[in-house]
C-alpha atoms as a PDB file:
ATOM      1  CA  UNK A   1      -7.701   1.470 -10.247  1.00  0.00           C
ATOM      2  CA  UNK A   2      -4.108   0.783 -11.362  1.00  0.00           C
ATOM      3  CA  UNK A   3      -2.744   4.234 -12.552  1.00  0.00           C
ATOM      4  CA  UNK A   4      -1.037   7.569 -11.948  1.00  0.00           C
ATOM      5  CA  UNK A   5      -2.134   7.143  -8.143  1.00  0.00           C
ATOM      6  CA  UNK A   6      -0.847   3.701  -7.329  1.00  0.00           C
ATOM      7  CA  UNK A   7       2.458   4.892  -8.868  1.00  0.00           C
ATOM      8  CA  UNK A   8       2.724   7.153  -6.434  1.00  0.00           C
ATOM      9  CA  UNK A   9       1.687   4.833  -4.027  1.00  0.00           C
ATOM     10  CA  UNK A  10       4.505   3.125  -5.027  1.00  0.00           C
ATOM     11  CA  UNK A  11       7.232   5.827  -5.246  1.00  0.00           C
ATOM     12  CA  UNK A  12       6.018   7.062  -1.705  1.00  0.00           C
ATOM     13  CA  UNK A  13       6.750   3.757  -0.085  1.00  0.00           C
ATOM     14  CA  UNK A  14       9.965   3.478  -1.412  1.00  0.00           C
ATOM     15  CA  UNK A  15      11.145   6.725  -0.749  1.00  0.00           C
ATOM     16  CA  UNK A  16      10.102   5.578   2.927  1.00  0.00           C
ATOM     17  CA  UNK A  17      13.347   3.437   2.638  1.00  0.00           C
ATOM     18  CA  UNK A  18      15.752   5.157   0.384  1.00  0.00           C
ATOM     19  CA  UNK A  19      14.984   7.939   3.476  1.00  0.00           C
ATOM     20  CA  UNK A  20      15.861   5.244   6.422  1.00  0.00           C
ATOM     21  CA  UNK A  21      12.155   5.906   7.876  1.00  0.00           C
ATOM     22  CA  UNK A  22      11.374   2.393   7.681  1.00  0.00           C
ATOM     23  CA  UNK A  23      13.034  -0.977   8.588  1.00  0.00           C
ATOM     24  CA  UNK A  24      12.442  -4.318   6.860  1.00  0.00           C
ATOM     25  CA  UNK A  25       9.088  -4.444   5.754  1.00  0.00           C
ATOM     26  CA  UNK A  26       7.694  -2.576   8.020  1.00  0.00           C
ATOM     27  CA  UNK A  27       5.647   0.801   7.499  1.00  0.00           C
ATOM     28  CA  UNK A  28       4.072   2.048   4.324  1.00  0.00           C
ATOM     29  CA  UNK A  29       2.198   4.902   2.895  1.00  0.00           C
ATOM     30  CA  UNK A  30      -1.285   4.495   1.466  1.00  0.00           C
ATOM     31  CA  UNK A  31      -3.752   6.985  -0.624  1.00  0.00           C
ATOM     32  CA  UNK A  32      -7.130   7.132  -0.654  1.00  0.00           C
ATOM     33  CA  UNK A  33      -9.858   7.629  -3.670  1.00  0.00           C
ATOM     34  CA  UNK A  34     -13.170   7.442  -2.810  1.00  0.00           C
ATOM     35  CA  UNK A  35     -14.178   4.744  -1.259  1.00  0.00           C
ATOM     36  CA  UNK A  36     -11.469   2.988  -1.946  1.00  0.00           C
ATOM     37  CA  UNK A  37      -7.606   2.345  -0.342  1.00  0.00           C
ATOM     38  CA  UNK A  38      -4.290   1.984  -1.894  1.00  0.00           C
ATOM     39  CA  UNK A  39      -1.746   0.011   0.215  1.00  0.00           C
ATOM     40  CA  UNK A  40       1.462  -1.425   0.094  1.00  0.00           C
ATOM     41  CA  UNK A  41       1.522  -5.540   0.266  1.00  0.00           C
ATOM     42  CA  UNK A  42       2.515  -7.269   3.836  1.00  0.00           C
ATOM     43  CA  UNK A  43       5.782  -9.055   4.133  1.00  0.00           C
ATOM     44  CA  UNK A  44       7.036  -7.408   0.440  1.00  0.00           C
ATOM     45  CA  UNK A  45      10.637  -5.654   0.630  1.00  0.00           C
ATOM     46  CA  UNK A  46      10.386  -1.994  -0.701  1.00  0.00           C
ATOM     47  CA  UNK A  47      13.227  -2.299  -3.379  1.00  0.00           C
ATOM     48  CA  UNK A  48      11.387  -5.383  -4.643  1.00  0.00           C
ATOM     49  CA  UNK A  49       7.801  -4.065  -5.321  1.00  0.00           C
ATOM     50  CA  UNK A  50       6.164  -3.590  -7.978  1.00  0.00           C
ATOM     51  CA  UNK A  51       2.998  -1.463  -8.580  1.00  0.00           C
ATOM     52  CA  UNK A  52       1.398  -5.156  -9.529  1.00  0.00           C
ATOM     53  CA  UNK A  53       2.154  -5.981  -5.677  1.00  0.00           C
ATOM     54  CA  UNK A  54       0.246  -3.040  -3.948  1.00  0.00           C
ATOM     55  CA  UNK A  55      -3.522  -3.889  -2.912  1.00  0.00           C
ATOM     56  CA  UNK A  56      -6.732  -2.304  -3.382  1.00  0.00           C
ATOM     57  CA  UNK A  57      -9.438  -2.428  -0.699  1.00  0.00           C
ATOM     58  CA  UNK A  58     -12.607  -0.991   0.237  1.00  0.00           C
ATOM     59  CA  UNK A  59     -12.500   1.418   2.842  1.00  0.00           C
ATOM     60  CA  UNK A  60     -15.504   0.473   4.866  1.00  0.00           C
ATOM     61  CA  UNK A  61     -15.013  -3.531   4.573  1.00  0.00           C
ATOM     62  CA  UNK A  62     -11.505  -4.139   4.277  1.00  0.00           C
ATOM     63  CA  UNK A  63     -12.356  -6.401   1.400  1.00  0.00           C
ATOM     64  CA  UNK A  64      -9.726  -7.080  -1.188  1.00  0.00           C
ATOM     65  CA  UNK A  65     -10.790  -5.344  -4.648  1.00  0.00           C
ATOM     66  CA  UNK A  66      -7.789  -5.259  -6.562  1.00  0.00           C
ATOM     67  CA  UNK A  67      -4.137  -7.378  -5.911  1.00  0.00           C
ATOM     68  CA  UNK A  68      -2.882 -10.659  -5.505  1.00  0.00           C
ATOM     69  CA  UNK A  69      -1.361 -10.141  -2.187  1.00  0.00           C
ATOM     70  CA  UNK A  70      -2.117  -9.656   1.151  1.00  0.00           C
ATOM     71  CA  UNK A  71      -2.848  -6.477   2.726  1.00  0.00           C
ATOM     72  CA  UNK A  72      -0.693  -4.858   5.108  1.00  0.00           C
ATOM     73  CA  UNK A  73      -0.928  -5.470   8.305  1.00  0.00           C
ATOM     74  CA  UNK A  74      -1.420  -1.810   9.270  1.00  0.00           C
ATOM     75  CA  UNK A  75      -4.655  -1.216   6.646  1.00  0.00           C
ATOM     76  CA  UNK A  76      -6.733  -1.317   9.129  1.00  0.00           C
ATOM     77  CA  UNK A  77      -5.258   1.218  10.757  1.00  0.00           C
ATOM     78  CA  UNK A  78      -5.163   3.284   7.342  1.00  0.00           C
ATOM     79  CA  UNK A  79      -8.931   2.840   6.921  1.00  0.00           C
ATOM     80  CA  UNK A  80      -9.690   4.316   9.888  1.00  0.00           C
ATOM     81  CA  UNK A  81      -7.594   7.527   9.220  1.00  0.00           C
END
């Protein structure tokens, strides 16, 4: 599902910090498509990552579909919105 989407994925959580909304690593914006959740990475500073970092999981399981790194700690959270 890597694409247009998970760039803005991206861009969205960074602006997040460039706007002093967030602090650390905590907070992040997500998007959904279809069945299917875009999410920033837990524990991964926002002027270090990488559209390779952000995770792709199903919205009913919570299962991992796409990404090499954990979930944030707040997609469960996302998957119910």
């Amino acid at each position: 599902m890597r694409g247009t989407l998970t760039e803005r994925v991206l861009q969205s959580n960074k602006a997040l910090k460039a706007e002093g909304l967030v602090s650390g690593t905590s907070g992040n914006c997500s998007a959904r498509n279809g069945g299917r959740l875009i999410i920033k990475p837990s524990g991964v500073p926002y002027d270090e990552m990488e559209v390779a970092d952000l995770v792709v999981v199903d919205i009913k399981s919570g299962e991992i579909l796409e990404g090499q790194r954990r979930p944030s700690i707040d997609t469960d959270a996302h998957r119910a919105i």
